[in-house]
C-alpha atoms as a PDB file:
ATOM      1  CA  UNK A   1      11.784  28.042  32.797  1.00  0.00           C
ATOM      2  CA  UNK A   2       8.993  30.580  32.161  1.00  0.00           C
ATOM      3  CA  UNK A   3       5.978  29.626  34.428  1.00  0.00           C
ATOM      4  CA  UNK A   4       3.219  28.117  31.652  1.00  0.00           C
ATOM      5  CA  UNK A   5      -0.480  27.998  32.798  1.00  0.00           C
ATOM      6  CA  UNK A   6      -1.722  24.895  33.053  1.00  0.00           C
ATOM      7  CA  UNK A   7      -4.694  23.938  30.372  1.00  0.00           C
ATOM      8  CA  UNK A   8      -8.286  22.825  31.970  1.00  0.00           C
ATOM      9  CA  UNK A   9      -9.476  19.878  31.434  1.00  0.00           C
ATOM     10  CA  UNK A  10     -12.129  21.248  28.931  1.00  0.00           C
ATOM     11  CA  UNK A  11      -9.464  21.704  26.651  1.00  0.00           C
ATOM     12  CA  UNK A  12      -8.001  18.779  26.693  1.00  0.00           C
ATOM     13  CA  UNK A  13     -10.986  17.276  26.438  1.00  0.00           C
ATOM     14  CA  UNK A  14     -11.688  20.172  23.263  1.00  0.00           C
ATOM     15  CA  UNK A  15      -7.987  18.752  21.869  1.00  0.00           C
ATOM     16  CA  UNK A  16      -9.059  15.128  21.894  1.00  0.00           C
ATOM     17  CA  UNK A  17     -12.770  15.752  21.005  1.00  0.00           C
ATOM     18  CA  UNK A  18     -11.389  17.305  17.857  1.00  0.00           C
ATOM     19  CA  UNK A  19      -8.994  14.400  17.402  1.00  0.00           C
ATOM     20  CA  UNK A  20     -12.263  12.280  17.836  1.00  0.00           C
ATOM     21  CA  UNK A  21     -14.324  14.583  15.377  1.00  0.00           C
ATOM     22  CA  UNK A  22     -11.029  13.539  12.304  1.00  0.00           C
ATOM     23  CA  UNK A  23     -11.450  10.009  13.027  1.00  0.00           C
ATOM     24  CA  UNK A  24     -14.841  10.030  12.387  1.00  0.00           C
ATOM     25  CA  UNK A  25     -14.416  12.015   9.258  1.00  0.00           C
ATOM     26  CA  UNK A  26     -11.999   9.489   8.351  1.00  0.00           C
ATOM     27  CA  UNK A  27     -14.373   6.713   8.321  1.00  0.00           C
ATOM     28  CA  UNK A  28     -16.503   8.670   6.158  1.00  0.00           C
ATOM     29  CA  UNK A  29     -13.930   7.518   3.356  1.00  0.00           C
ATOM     30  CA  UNK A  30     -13.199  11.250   2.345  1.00  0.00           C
ATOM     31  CA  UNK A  31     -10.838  11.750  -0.751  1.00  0.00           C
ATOM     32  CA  UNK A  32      -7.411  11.590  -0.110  1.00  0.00           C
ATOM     33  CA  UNK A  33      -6.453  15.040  -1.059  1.00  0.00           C
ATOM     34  CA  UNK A  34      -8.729  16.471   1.472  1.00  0.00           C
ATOM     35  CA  UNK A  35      -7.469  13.734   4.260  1.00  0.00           C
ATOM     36  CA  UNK A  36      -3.518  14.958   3.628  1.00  0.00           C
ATOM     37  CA  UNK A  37      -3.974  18.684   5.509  1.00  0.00           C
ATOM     38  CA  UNK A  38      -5.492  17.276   8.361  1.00  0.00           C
ATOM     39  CA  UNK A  39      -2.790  15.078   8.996  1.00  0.00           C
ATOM     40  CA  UNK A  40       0.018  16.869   7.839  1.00  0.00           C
ATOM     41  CA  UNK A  41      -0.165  18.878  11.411  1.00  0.00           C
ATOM     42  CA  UNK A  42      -1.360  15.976  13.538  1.00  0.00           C
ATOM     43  CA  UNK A  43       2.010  14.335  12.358  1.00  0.00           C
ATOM     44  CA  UNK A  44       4.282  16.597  12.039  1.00  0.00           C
ATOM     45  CA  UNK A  45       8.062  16.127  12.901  1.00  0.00           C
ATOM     46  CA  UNK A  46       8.039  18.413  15.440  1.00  0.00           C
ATOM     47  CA  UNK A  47       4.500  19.471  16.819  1.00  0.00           C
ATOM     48  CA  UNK A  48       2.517  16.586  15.689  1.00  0.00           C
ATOM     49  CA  UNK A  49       0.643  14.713  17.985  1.00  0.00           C
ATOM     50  CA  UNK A  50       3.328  11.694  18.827  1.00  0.00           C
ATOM     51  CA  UNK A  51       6.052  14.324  19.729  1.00  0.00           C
ATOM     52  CA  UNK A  52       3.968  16.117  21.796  1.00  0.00           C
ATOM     53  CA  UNK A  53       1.975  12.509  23.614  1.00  0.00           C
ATOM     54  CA  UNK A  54       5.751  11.293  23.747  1.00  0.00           C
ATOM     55  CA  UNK A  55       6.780  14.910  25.345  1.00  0.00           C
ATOM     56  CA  UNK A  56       3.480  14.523  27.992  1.00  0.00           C
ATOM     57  CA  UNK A  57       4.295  11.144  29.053  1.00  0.00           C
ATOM     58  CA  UNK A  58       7.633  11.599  29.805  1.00  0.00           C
ATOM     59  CA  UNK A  59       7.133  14.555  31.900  1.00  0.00           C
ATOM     60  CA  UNK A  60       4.359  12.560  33.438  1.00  0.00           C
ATOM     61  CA  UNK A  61       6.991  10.541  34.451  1.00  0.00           C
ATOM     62  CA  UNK A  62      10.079  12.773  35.694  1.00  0.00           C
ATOM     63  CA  UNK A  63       7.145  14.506  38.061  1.00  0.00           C
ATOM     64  CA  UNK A  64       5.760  10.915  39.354  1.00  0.00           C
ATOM     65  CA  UNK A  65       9.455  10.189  39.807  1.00  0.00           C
ATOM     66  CA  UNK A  66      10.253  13.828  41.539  1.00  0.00           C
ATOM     67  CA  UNK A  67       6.514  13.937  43.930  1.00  0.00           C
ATOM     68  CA  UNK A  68       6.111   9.951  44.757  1.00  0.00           C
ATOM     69  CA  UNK A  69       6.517   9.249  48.186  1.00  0.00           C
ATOM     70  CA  UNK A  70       9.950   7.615  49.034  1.00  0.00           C
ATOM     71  CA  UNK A  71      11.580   5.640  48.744  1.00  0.00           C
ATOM     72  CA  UNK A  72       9.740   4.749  45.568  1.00  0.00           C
ATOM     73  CA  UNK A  73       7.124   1.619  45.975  1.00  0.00           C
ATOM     74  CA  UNK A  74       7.761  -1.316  43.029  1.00  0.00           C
ATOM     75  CA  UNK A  75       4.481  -0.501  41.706  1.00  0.00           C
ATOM     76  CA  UNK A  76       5.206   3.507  41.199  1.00  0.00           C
ATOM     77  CA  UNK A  77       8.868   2.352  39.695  1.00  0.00           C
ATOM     78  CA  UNK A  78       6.725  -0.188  37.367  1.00  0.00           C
ATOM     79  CA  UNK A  79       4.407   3.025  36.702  1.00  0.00           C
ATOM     80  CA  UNK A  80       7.234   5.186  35.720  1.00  0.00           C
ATOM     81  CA  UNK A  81       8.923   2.658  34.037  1.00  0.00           C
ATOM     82  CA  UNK A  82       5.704   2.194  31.749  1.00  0.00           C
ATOM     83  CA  UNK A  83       5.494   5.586  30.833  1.00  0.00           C
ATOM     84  CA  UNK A  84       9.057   6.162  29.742  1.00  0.00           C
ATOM     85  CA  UNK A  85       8.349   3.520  27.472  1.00  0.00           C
ATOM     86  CA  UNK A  86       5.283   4.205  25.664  1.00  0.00           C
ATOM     87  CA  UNK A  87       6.778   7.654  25.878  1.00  0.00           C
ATOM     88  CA  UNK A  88       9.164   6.427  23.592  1.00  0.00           C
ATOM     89  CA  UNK A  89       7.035   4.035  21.404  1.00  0.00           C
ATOM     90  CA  UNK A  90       4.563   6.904  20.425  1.00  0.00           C
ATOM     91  CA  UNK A  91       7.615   9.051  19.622  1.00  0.00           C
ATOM     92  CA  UNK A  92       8.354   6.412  17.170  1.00  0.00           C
ATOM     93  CA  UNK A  93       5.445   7.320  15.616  1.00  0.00           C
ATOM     94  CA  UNK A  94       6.484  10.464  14.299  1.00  0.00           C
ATOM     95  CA  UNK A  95       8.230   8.773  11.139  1.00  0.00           C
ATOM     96  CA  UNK A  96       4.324   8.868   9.494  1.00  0.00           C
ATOM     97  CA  UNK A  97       5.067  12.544   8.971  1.00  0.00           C
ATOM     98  CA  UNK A  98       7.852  11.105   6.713  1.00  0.00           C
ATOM     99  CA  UNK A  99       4.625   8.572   5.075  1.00  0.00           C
ATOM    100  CA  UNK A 100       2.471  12.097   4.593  1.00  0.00           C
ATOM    101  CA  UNK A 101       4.814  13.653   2.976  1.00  0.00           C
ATOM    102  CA  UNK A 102       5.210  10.775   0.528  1.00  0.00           C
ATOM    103  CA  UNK A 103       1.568  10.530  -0.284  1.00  0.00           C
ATOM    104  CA  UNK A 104       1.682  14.277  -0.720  1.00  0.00           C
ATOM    105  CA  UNK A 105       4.496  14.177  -3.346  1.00  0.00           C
ATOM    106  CA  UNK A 106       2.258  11.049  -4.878  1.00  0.00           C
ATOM    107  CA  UNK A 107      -0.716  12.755  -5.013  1.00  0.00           C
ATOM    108  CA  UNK A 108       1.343  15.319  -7.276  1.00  0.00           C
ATOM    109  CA  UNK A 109       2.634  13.171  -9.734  1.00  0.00           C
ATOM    110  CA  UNK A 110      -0.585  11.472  -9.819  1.00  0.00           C
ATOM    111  CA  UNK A 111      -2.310  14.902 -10.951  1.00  0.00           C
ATOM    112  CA  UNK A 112       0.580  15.923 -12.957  1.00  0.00           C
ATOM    113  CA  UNK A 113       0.239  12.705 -14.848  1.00  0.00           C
ATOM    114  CA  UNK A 114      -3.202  13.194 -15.046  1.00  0.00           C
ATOM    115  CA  UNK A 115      -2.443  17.202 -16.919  1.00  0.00           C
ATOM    116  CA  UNK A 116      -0.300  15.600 -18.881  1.00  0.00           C
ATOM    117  CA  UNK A 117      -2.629  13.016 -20.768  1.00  0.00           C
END
């Protein structure tokens, strides 16, 4: 496995100030067609953001599970435990990329229909 530098904390911090900056754009009730490119990458199948939240949490977990003291304490099993799952519940997630891509093809017919009249 090719040694990867690890990120600071400032940019994590940049990566979820930036996720903070859409949501408030969001709430500004921006038109739909200008909404659809921002999310296309933040859900994408296989970058988007619940692949790659799913992809931290789990190895979140395998290194708790490798660097815990043992034998392993209830509580650290429980903490393990809780993210494998919500590893795998924000993993689920990735089927809006399927829900963008609908609303993408709807937003074409919508303006093709429109052309048309």
């Amino acid at each position: 496995m090719p040694n990867t530098p690890a990120p600071s904390p400032e940019q994590v911090a940049q990566a979820t100030d930036t996720l903070a900056q859409v949501k408030d754009y969001l709430r500004a009730g921006p038109p739909l067609a200008d909404v659809l490119p921002l999310l296309a990458p933040l859900l994408d199948e296989d970058t988007g953001v619940p692949v790659l939240l799913g992809d931290v949490l789990r190895g979140t977990a395998h290194l708790v599970a490798q660097q815990a003291t043992r034998p392993l304490t209830d509580k650290t099993r429980r903490i393990i435990d809780s993210l494998l799952e919500s590893s795998r519940d924000v993993t689920d997630w990735l089927i809006l990329h399927y829900d963008v891509q609908r609303l993408n093809a709807q937003s074409v017919d919508t303006a093709n229909a429109s052309d048309n009249r």
